[in-house]
N, C-alpha and C. Protein backbone atom coordinates (compact mmCIF):
# COMPACT_ATOMS: atom_id res chain seq x y z
N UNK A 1 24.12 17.83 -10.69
CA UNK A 1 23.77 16.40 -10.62
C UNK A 1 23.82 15.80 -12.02
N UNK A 2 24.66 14.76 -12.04
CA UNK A 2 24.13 14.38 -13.33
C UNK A 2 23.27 13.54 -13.85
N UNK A 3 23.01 13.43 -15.29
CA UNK A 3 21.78 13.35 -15.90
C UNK A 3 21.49 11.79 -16.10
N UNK A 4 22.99 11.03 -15.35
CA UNK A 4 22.50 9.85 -15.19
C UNK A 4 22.11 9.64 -13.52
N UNK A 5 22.13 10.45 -12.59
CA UNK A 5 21.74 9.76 -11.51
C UNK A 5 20.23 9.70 -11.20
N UNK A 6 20.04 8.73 -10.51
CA UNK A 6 18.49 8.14 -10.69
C UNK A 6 17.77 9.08 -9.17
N UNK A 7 16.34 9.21 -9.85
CA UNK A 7 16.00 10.66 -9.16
C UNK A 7 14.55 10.06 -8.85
N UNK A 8 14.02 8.83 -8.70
CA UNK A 8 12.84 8.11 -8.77
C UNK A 8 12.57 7.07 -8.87
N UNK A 9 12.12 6.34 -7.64
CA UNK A 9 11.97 4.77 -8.07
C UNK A 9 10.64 4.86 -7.79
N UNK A 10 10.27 3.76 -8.98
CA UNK A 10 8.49 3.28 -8.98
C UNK A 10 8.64 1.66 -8.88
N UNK A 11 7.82 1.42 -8.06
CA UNK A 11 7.04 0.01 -7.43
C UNK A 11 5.82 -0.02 -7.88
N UNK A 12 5.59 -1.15 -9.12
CA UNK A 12 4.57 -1.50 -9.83
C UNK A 12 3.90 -2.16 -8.95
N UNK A 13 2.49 -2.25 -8.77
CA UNK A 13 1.74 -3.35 -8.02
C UNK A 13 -0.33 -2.94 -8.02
N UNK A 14 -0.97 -3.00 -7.63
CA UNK A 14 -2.39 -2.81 -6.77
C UNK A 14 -2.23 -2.62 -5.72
N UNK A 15 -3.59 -1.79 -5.48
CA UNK A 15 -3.76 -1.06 -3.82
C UNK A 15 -4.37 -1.82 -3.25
N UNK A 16 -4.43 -2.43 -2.09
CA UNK A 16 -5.11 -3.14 -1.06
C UNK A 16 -4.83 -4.35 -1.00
N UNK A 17 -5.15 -4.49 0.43
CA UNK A 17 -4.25 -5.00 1.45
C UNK A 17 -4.82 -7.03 0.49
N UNK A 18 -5.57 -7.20 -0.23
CA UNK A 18 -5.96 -8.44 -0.67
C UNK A 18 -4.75 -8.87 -1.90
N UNK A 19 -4.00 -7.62 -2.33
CA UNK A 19 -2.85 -7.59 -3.44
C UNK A 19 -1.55 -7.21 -3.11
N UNK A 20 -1.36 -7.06 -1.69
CA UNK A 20 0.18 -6.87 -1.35
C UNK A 20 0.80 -7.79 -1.12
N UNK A 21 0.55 -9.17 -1.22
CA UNK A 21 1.93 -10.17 -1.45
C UNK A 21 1.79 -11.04 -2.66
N UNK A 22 0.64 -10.37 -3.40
CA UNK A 22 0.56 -10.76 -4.90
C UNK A 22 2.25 -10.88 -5.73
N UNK A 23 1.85 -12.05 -6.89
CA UNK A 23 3.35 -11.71 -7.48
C UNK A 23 3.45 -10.62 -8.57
N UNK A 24 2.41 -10.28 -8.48
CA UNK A 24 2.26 -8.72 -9.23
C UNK A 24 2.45 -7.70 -8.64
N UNK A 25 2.56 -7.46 -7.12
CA UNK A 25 2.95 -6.63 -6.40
C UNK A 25 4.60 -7.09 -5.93
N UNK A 26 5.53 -7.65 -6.76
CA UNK A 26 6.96 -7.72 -6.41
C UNK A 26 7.65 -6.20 -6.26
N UNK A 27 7.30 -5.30 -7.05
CA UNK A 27 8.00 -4.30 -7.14
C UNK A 27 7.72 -3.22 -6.07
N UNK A 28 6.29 -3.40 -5.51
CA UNK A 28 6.23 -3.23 -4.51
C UNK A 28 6.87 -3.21 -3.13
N UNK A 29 6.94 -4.71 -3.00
CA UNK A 29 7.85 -5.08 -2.02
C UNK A 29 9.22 -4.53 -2.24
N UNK A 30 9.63 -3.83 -3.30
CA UNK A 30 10.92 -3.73 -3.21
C UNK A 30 11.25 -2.36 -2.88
N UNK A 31 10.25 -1.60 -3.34
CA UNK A 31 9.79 -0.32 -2.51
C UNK A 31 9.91 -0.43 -0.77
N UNK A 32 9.05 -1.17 -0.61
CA UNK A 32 8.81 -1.92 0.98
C UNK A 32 10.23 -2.18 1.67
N UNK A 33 11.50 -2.59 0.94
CA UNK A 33 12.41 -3.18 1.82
C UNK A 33 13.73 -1.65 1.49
N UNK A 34 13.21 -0.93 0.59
CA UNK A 34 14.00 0.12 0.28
C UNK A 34 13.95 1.36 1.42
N UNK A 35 12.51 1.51 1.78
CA UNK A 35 12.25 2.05 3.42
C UNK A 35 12.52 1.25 3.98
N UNK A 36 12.77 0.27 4.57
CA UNK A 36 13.38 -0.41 5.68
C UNK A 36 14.91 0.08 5.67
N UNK A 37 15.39 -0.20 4.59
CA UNK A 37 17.14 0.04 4.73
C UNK A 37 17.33 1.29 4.79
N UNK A 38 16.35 2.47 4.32
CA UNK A 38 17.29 3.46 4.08
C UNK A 38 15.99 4.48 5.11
N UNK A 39 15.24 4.32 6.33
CA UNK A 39 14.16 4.61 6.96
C UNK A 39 13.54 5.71 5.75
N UNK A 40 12.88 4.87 5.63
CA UNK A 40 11.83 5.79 4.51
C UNK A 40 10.61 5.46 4.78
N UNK A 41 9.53 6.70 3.83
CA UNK A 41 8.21 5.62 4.36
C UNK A 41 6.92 6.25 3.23
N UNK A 42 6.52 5.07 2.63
CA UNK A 42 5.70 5.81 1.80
C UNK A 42 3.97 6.19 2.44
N UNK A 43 3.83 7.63 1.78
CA UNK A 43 2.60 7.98 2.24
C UNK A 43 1.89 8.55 1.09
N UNK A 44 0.27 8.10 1.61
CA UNK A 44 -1.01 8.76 -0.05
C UNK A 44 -0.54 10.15 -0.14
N UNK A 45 -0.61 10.36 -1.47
CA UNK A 45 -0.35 11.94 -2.46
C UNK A 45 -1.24 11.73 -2.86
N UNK A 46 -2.26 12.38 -3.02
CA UNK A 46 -3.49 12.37 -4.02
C UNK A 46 -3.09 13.38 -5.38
N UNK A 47 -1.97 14.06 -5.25
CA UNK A 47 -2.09 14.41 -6.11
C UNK A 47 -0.92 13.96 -7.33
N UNK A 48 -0.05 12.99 -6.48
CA UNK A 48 0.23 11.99 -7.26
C UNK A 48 -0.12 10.91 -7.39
N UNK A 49 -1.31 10.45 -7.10
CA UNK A 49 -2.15 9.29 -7.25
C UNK A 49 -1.56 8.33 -7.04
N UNK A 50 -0.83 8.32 -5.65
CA UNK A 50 -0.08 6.89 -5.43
C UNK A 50 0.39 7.35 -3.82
N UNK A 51 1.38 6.24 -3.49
CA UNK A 51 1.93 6.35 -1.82
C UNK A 51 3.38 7.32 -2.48
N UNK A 52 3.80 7.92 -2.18
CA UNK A 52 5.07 8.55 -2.02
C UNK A 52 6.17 8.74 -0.86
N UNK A 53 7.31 8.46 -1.00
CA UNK A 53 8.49 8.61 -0.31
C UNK A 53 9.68 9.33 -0.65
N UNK A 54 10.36 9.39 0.41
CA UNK A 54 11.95 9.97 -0.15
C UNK A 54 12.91 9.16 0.69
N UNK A 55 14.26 9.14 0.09
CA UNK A 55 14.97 8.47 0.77
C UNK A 55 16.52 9.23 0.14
N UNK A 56 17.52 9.04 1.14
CA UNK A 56 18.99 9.57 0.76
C UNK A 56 19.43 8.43 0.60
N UNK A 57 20.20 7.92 -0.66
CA UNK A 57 20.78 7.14 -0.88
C UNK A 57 22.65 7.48 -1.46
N UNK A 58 23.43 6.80 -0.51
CA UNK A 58 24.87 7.35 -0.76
C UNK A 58 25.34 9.02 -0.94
N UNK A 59 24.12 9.57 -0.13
CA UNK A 59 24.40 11.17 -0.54
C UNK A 59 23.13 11.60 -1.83
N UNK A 60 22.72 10.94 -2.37
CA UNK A 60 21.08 11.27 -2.94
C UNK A 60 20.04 11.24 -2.72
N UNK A 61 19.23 12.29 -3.32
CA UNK A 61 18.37 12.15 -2.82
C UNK A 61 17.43 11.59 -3.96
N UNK A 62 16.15 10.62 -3.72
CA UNK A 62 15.59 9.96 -4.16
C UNK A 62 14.51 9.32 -3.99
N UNK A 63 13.27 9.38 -4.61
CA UNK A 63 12.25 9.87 -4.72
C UNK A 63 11.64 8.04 -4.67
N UNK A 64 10.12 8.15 -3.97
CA UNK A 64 9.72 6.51 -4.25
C UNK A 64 8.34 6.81 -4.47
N UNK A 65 7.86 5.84 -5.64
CA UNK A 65 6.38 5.79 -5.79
C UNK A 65 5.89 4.62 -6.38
N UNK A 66 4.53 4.47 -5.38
CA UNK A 66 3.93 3.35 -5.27
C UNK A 66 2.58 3.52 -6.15
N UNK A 67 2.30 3.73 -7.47
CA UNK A 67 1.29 3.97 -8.11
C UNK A 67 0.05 3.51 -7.24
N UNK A 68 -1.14 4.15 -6.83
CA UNK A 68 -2.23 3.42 -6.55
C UNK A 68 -3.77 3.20 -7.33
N UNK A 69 -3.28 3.53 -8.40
CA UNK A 69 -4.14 3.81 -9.68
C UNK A 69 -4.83 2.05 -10.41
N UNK A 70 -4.35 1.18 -9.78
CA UNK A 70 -4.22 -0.03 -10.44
C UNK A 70 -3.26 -0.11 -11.26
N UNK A 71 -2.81 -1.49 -11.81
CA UNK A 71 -1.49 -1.97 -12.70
C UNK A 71 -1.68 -1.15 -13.73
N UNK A 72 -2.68 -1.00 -14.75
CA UNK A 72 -3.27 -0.70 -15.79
C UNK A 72 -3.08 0.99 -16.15
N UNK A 73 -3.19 1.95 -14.94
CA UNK A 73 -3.28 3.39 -15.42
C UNK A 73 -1.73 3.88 -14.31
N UNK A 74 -0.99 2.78 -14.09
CA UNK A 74 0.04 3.25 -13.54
C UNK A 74 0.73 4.32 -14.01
N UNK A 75 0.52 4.98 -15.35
CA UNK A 75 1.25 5.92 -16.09
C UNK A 75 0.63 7.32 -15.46
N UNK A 76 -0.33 7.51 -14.89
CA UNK A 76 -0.97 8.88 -14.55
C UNK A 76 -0.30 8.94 -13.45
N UNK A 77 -0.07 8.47 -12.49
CA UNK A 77 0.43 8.26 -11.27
C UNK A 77 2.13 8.93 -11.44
N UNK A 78 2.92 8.28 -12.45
CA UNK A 78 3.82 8.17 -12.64
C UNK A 78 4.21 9.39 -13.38
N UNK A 79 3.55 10.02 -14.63
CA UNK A 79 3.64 11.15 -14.69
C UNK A 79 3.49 12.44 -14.11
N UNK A 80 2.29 12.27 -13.25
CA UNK A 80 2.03 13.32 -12.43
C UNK A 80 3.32 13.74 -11.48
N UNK A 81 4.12 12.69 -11.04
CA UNK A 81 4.89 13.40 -10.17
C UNK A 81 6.38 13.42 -11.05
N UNK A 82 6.55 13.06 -11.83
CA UNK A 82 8.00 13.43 -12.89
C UNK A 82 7.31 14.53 -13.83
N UNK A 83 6.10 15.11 -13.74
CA UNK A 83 5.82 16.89 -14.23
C UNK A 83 6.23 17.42 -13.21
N UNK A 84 5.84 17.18 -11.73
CA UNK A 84 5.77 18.05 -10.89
C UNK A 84 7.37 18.17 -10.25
N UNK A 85 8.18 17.56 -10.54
CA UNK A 85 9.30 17.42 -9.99
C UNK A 85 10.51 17.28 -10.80
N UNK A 86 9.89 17.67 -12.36
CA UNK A 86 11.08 17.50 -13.46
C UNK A 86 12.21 16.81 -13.54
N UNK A 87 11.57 15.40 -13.49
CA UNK A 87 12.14 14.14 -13.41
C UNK A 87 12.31 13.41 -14.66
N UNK A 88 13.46 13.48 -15.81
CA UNK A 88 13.52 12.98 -17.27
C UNK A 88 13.48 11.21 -16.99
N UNK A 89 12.94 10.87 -18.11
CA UNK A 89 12.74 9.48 -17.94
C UNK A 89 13.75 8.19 -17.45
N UNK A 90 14.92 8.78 -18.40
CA UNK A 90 15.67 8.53 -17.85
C UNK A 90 16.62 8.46 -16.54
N UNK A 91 16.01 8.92 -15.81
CA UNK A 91 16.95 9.32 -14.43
C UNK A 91 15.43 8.55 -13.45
N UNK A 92 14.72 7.73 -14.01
CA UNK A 92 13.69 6.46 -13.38
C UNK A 92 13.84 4.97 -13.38
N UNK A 93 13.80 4.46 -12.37
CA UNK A 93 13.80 3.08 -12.52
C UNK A 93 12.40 2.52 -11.94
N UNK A 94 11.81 1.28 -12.95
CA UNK A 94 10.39 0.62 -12.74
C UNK A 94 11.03 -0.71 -11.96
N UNK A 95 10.55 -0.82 -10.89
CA UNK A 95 10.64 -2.43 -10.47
C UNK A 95 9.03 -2.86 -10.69
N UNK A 96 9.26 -4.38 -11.38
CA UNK A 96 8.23 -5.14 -11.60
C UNK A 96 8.38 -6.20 -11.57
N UNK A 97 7.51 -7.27 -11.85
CA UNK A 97 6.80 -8.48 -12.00
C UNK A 97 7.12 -8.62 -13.77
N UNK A 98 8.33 -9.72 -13.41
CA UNK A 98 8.36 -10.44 -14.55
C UNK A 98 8.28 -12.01 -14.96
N UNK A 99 6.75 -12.34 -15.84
CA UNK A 99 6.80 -14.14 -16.01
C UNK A 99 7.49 -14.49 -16.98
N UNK A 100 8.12 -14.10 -17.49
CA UNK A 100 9.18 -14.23 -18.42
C UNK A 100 10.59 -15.19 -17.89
N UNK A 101 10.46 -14.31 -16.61
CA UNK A 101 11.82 -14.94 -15.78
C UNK A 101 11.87 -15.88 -14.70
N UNK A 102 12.09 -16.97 -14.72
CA UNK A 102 11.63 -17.50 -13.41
C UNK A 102 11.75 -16.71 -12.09
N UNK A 103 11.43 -17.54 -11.55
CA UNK A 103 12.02 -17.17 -9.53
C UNK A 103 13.70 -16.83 -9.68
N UNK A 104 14.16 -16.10 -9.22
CA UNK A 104 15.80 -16.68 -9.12
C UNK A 104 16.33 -15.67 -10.02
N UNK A 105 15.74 -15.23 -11.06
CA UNK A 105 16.98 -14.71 -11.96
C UNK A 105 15.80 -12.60 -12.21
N UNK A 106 16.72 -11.98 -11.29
CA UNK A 106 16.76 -10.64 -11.13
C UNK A 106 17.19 -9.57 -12.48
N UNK A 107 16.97 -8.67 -13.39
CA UNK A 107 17.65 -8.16 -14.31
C UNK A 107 17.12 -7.07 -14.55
N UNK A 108 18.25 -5.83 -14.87
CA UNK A 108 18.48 -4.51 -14.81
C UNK A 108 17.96 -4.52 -16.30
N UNK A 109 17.49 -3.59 -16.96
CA UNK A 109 17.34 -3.08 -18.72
C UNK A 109 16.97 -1.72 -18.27
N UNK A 110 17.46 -1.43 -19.69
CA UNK A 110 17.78 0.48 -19.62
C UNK A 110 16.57 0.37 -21.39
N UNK A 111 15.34 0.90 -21.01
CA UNK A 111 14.71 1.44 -22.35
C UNK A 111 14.25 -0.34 -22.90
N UNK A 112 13.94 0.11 -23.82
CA UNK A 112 12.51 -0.96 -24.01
C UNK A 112 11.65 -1.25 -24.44
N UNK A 113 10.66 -2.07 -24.91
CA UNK A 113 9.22 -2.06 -25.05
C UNK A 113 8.54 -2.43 -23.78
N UNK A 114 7.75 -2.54 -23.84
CA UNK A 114 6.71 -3.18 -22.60
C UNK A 114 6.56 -4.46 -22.15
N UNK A 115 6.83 -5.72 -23.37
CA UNK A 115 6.80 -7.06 -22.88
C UNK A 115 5.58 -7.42 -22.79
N UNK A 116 4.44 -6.83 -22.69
CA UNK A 116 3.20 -7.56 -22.41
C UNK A 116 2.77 -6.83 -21.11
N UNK A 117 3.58 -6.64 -20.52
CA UNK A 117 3.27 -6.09 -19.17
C UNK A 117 2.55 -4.41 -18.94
N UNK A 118 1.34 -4.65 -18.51
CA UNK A 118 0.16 -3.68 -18.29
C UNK A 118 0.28 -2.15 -17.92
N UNK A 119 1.63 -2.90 -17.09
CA UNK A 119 2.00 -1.47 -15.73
C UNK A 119 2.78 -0.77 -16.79
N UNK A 120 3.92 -1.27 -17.80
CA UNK A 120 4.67 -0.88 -18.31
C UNK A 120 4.08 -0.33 -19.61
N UNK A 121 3.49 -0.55 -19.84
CA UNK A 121 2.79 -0.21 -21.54
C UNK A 121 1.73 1.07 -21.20
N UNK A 122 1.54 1.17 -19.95
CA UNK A 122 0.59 2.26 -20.06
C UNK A 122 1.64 3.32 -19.28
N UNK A 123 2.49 3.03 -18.74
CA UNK A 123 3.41 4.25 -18.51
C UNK A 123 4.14 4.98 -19.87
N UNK A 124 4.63 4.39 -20.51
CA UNK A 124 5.14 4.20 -21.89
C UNK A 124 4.05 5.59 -22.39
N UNK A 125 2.92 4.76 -22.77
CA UNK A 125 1.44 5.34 -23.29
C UNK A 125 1.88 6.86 -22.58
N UNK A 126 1.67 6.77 -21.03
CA UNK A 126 1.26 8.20 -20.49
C UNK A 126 2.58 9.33 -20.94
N UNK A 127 4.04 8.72 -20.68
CA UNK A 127 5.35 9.35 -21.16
C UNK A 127 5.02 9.93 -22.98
N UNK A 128 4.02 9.44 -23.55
CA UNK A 128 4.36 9.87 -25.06
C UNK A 128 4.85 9.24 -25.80
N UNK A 129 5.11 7.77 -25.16
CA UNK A 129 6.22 6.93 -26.20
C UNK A 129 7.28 7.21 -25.70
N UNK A 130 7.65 7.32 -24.44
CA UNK A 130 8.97 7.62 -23.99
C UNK A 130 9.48 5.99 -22.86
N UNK A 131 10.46 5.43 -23.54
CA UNK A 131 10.55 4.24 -22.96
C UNK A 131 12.21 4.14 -22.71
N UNK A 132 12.63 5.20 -22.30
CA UNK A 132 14.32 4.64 -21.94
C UNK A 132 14.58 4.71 -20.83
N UNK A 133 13.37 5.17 -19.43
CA UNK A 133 13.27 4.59 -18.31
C UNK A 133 14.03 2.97 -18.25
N UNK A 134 14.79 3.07 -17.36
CA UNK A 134 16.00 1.95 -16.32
C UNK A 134 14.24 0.97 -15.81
N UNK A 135 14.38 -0.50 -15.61
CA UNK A 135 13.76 -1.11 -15.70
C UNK A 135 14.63 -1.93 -14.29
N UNK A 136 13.67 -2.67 -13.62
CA UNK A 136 14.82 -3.98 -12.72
C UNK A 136 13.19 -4.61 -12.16
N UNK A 137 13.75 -6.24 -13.78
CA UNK A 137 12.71 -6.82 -13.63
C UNK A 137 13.16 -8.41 -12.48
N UNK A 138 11.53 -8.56 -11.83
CA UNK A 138 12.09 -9.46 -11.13
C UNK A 138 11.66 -10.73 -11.18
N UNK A 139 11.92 -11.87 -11.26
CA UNK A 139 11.19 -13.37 -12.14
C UNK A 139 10.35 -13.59 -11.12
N UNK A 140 9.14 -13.88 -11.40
CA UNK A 140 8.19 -14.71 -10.77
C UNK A 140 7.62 -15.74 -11.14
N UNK A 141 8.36 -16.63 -12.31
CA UNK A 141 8.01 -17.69 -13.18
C UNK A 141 6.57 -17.37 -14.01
N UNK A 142 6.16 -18.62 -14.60
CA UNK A 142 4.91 -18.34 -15.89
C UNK A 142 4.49 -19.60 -15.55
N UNK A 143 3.06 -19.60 -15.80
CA UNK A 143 1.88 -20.19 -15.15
C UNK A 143 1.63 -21.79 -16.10
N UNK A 144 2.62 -21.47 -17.16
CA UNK A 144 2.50 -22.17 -18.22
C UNK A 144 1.68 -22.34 -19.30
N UNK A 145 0.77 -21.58 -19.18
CA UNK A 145 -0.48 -21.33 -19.95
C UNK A 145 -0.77 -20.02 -19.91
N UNK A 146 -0.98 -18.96 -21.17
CA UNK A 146 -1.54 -17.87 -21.70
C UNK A 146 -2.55 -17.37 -20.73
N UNK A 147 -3.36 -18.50 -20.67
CA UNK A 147 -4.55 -18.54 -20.14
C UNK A 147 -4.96 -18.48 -18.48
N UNK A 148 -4.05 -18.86 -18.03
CA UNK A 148 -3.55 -18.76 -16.37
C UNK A 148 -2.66 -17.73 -16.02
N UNK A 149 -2.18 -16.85 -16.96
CA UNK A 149 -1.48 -15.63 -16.34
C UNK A 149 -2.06 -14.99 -15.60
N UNK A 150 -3.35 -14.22 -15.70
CA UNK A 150 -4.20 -12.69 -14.84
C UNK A 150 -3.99 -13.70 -13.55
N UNK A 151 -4.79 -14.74 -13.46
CA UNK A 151 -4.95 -15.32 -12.14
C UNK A 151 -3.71 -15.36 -11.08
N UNK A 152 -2.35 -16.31 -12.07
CA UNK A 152 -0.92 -15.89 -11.78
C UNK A 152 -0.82 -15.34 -11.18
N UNK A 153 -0.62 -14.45 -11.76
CA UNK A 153 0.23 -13.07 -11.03
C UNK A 153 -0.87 -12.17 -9.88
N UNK A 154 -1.87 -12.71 -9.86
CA UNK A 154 -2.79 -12.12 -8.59
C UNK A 154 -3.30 -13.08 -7.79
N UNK A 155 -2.30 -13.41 -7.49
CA UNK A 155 -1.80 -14.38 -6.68
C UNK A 155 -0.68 -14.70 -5.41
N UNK A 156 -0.72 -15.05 -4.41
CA UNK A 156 0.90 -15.20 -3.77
C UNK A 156 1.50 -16.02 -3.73
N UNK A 157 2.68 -16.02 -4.34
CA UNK A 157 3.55 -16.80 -4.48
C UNK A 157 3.61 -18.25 -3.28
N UNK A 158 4.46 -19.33 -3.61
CA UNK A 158 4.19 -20.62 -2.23
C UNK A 158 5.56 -19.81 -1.31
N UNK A 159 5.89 -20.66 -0.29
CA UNK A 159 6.55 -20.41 0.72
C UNK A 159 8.13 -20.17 0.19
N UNK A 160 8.65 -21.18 -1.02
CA UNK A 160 9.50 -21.46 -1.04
C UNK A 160 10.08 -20.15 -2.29
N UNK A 161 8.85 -19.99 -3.09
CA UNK A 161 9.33 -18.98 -4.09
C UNK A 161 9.16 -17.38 -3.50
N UNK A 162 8.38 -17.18 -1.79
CA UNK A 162 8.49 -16.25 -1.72
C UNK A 162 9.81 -15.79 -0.87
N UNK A 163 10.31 -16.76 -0.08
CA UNK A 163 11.68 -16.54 0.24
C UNK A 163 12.55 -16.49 -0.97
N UNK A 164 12.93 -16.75 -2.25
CA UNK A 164 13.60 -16.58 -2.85
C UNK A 164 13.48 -15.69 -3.98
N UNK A 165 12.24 -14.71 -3.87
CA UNK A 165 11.98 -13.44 -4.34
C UNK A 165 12.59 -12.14 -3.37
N UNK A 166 12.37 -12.38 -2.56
CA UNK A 166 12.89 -11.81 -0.73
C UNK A 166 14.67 -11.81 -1.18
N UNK A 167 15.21 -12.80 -1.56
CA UNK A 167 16.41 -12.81 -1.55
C UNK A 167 16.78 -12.19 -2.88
N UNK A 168 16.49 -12.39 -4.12
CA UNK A 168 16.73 -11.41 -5.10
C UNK A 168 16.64 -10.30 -4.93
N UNK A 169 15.32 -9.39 -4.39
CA UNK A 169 15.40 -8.28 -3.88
C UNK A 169 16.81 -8.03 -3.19
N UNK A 170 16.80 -8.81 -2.09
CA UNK A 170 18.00 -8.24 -1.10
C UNK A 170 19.05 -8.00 -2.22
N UNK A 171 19.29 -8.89 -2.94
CA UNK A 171 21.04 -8.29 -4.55
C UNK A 171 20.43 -7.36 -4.97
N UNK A 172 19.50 -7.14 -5.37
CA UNK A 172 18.92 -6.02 -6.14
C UNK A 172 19.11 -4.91 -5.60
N UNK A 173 18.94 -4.79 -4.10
CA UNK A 173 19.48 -3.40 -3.17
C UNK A 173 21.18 -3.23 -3.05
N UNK A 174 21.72 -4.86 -2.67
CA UNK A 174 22.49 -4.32 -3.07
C UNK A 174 23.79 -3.04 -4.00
N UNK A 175 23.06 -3.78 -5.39
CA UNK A 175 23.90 -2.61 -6.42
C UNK A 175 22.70 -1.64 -6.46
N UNK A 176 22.11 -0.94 -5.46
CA UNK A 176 21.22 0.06 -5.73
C UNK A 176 21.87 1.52 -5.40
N UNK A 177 23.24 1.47 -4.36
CA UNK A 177 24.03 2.60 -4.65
C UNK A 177 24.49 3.15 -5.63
N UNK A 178 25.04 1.73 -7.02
CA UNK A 178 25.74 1.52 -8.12
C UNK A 178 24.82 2.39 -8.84
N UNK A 179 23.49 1.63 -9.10
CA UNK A 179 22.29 2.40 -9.55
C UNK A 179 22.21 4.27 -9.58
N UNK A 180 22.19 4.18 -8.35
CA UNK A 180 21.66 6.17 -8.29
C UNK A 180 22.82 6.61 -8.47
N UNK A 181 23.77 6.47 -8.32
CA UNK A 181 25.44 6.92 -8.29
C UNK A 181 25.68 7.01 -10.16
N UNK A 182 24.84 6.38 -10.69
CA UNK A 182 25.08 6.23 -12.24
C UNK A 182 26.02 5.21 -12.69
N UNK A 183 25.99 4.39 -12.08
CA UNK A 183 27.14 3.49 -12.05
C UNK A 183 26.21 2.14 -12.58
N UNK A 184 25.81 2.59 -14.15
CA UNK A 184 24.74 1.74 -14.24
C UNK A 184 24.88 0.05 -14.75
N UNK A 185 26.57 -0.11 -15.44
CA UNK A 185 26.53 -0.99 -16.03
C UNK A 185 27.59 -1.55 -15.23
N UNK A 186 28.45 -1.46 -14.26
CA UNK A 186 28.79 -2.05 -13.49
C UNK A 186 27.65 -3.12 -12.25
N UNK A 187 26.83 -2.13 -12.26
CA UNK A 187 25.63 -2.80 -11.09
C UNK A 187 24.90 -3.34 -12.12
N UNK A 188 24.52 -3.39 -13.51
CA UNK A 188 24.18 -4.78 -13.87
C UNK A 188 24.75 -6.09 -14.16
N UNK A 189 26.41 -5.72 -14.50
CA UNK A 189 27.29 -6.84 -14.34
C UNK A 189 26.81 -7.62 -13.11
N UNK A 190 27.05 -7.08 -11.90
CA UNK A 190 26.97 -7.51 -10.28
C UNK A 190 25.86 -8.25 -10.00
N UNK A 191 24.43 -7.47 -10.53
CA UNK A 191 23.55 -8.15 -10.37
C UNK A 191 22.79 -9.63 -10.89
N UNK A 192 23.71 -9.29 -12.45
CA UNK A 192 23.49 -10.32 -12.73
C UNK A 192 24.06 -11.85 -13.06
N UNK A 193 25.23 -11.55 -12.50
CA UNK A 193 26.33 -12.34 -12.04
C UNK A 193 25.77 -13.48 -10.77
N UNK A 194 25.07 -12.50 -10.03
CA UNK A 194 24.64 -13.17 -8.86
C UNK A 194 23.31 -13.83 -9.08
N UNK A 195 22.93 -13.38 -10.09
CA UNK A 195 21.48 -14.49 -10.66
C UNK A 195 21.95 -15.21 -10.87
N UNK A 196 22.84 -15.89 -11.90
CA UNK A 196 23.00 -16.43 -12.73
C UNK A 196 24.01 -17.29 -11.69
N UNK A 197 24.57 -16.94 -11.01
CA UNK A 197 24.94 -17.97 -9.69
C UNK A 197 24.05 -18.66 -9.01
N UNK A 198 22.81 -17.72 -8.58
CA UNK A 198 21.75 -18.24 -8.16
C UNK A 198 21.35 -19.87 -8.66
N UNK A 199 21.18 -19.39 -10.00
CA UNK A 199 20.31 -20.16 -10.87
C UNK A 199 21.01 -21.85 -10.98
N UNK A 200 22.41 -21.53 -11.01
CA UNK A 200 23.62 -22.93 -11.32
C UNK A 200 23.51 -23.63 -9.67
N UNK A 201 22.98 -23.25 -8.33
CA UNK A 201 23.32 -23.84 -6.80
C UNK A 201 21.99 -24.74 -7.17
């Protein structure tokens, strides 16, 4: 197998049922529509401190986890099962919640800093400083104020931005064969071609 095909997807978000259509739970949902397409289904691991799945994708096999640790210690969650399953960082992709980006515009990054973002900085933390984990962040706009972010993002989106989070996801699965296949910079061309179409209708 090679050492670029992707061997693990993590869905950033909170546990319970008051934070699953939060816009902090996007990556979640993308977990959520990844068992739908490919019948998967995540279930509690306690001893990976999160929901876990598997799924075959184009002939791979591929691993899903739903940290349930909170946003904040998502890295224990996340390590525990790339020890137990000798999973290099690289061969992971994080879907998350990004206010950086509006609604509408979807984007792949390979390695990184954290951005501000909680889920990501403490995985980082738990890896050792290991940040070249594949990233596919997804816009949920910014609150406009510093000060209105926590609330933000624990929050659900209105009607109109959650259908068009729903639909980014759907491109995002799209090039998700491209993805595990290692076919990494072609499926960010694709993907983000189609944002950026998005964004001009």
């Amino acid at each position: 197998m090679s050492s670029d095909t992707l061997k693990l997807i993590v869905g950033l978000g909170n546990p319970g049922p008051q934070y699953q259509r939060n816009r902090h739970n996007v990556g979640v949902w993308f977990l959520d529509e990844i068992c739908r397409q490919y019948q998967g289904e995540l279930r509690p691991e306690t001893r990976f401190h999160g929901n876990v799945g598997r799924v075959t994708i184009q002939g791979n096999d591929v691993r899903l986890l739903f940290p349930t640790t909170f946003m904040n210690r998502s890295g224990l969650s996340v390590v525990s099962l790339c020890q137990y399953f000798d999973i290099a960082p690289g061969q992971m992709l994080v879907a998350y919640d990004e206010i950086d980006f509006p609604v509408g515009t979807t984007r792949l990054k390979a390695g990184g800093g954290h951005g501000g973002h909680n889920g990501i900085r403490d995985i980082i933390r738990a890896l050792g400083g290991a940040n070249e984990f594949k990233r596919l962040r997804i816009g949920v706009g910014h609150p406009g104020d510093k000060s209105k972010v926590a609330n933000y993002v624990l929050s659900d989106p209105g009607k109109d931005d959650t259908i068009q989070i729903e639909h980014d996801i759907d491109q995002a699965l799209k090039v998700l064969p491209q993805i595990v296949a290692g076919g990494w910079n072609e499926a960010m061309k694709t993907l983000h071609s189609q944002s950026d179409a998005t964004l001009k209708t």
